[in-house]
Protein backbone atom coordinates (compact mmCIF):
# COMPACT_ATOMS: atom_id res chain seq x y z
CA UNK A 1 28.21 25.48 32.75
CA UNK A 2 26.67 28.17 30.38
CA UNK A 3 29.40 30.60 32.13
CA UNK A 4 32.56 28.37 31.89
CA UNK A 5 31.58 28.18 28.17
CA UNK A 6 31.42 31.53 27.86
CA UNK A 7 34.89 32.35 29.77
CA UNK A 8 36.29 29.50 27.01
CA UNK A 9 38.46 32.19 25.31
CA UNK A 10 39.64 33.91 28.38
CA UNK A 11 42.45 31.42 29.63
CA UNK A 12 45.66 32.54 30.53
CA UNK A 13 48.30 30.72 28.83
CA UNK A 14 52.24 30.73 29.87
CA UNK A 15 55.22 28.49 28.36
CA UNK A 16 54.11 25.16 30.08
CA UNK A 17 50.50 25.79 29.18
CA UNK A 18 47.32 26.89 30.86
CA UNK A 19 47.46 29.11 33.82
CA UNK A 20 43.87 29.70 34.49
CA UNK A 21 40.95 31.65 33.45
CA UNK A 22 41.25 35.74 33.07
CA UNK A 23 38.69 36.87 35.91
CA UNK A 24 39.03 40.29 34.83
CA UNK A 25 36.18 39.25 32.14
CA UNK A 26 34.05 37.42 34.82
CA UNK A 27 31.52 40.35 35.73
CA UNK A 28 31.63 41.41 32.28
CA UNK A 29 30.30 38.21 31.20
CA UNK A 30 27.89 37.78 34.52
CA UNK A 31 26.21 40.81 33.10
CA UNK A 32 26.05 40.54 29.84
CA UNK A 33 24.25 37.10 30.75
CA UNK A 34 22.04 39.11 33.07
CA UNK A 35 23.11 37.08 36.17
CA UNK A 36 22.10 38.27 39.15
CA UNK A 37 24.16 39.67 41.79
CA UNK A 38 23.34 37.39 44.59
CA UNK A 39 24.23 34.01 42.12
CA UNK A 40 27.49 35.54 41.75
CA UNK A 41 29.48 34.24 44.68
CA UNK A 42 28.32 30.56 43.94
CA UNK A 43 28.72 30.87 40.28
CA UNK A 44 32.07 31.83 40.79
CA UNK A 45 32.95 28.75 43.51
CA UNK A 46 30.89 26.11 40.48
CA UNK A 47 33.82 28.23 37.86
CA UNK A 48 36.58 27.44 40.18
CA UNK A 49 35.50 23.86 40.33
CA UNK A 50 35.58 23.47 36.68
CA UNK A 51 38.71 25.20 35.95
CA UNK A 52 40.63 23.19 38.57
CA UNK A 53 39.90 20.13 37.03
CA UNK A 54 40.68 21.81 33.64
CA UNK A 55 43.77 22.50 34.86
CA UNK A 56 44.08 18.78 36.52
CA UNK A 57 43.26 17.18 32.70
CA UNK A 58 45.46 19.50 31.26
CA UNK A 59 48.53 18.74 33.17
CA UNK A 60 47.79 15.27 33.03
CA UNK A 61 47.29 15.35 29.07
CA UNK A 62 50.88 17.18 29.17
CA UNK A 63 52.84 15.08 30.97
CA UNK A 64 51.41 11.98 28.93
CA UNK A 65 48.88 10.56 31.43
């Protein structure tokens, strides 16, 4: 959770809304959190979880849901 917080700012926005997170900044952030390499893979599949659903609410909140 402590990682999709700190991705919060790096969404990728487009006309119709969200578009999903920037992972350009992911290993920036995994090491400036001092995450270890090995967590990495299932750190990222937890992100992906979380930003699908995002995604999910967010359409849903958009198309008045």
């Amino acid at each position: 959770m402590a990682l999709f917080t700190r991705l919060s700012t790096q969404w990728r926005v487009g006309p119709v809304g969200l578009i999903g997170l920037d992972y350009a900044a992911l290993p920036v952030v995994m090491r400036m959190m001092a995450v270890p390499c090995g967590e990495w893979p299932a750190l990222f599949d937890d992100l992906r979880t979380l930003e699908i659903e995002t995604l999910r609410l967010s359409a849903a909140k958009q198309r008045g849901i």
